[in-house]
C-alpha atoms as a PDB file:
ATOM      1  CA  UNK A   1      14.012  -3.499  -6.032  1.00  0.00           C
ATOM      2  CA  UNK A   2      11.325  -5.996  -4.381  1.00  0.00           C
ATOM      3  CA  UNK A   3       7.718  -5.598  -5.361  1.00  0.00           C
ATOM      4  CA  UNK A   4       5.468  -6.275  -2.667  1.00  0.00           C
ATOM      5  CA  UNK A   5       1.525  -7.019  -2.803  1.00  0.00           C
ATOM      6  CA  UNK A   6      -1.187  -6.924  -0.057  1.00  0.00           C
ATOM      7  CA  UNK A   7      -4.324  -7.401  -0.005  1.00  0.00           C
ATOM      8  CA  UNK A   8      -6.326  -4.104   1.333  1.00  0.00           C
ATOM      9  CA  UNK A   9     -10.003  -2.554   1.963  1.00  0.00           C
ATOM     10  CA  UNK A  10      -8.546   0.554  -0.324  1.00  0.00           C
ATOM     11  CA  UNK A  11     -11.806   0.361  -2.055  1.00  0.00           C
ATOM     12  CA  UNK A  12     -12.031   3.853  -4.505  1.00  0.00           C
ATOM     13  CA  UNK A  13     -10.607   7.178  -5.787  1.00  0.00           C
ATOM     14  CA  UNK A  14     -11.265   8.702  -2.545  1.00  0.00           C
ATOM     15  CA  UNK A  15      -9.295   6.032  -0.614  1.00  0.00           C
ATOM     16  CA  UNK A  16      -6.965   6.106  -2.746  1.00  0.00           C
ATOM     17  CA  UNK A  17      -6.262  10.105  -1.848  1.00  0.00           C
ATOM     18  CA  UNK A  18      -6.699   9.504   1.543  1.00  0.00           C
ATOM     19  CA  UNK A  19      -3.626   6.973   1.424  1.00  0.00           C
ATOM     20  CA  UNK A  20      -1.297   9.136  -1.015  1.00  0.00           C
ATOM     21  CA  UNK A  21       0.200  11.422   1.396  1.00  0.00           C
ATOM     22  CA  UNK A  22       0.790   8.693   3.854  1.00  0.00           C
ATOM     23  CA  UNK A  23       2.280   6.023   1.238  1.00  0.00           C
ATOM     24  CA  UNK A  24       4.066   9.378  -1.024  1.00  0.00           C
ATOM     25  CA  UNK A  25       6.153  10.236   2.288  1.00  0.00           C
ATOM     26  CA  UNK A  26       8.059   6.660   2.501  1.00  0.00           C
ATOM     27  CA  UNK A  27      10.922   6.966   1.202  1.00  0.00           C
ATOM     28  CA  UNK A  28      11.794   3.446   1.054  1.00  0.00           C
ATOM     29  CA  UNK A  29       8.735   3.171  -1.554  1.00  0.00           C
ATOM     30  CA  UNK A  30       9.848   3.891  -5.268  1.00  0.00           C
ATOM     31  CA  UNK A  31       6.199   3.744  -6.765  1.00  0.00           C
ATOM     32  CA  UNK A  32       2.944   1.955  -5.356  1.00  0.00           C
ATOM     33  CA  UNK A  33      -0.462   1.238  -6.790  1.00  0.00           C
ATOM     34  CA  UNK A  34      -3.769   0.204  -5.905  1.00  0.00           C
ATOM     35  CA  UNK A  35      -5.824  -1.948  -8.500  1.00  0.00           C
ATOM     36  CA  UNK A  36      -9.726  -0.366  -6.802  1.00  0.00           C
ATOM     37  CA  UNK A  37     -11.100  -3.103  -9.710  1.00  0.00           C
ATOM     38  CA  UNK A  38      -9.236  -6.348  -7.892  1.00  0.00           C
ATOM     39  CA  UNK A  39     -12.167  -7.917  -5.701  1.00  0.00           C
ATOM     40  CA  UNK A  40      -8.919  -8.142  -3.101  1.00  0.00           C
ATOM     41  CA  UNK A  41      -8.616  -4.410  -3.456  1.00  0.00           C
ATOM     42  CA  UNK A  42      -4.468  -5.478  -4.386  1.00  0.00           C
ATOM     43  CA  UNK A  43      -1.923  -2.950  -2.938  1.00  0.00           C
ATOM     44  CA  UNK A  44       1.325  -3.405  -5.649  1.00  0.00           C
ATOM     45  CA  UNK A  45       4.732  -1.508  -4.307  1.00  0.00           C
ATOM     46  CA  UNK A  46       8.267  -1.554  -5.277  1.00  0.00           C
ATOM     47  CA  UNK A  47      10.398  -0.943  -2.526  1.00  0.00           C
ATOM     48  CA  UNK A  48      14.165  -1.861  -1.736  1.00  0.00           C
ATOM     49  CA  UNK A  49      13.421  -4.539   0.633  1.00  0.00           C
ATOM     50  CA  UNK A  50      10.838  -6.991   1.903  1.00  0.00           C
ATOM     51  CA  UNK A  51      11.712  -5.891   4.816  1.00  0.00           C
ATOM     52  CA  UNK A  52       9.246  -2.847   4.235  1.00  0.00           C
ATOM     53  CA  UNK A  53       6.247  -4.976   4.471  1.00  0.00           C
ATOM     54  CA  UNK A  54       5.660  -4.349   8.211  1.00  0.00           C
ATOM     55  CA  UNK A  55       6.367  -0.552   7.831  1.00  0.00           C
ATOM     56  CA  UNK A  56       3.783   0.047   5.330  1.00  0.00           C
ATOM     57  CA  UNK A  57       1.207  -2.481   6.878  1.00  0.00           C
ATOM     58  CA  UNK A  58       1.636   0.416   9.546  1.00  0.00           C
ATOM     59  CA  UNK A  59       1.122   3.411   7.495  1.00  0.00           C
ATOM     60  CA  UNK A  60      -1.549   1.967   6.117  1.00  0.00           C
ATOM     61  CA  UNK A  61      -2.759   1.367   9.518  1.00  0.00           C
ATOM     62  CA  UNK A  62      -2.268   4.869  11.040  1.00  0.00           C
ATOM     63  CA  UNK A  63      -4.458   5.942   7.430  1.00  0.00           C
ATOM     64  CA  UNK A  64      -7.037   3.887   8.482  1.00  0.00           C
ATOM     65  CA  UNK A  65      -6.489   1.073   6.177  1.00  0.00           C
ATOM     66  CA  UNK A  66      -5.571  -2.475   6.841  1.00  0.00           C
ATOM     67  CA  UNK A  67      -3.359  -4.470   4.620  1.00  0.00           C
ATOM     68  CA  UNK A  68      -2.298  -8.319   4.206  1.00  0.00           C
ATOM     69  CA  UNK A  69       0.352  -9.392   2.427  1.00  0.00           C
ATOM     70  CA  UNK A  70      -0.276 -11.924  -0.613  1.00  0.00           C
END
């Protein structure tokens, strides 16, 4: 497992929902996090490869989120 980080504008619980179905229907993802008290708004996900990063910059994308990895 690889744990990836980016840095997002998730910014509260609401967010948060609006991003669960979207991030719960990878199935590369094993478990994900957001950290709403980080100033950087910190995305944390395990996933099987790094090579994930770009698909879930994109999910987040289509959810109206934008995401940079750290």
């Amino acid at each position: 497992m690889e744990t990836l980080k980016f840095k997002t504008n998730i910014k509260c619980g609401g967010c948060v929902a609006t991003v669960t179905p979207h991030l719960n229907g990878l199935t590369e993802l094993s478990k994900w996090e957001v950290d709403t008290n980080n100033p950087d708004k910190i995305l944390t996900v395990e996933t099987a490869s790094v090579s994930d990063a770009g698909l879930i910059k994109e999910t987040l994308k289509k959810a109206g989120f934008q995401a940079e990895e750290v």
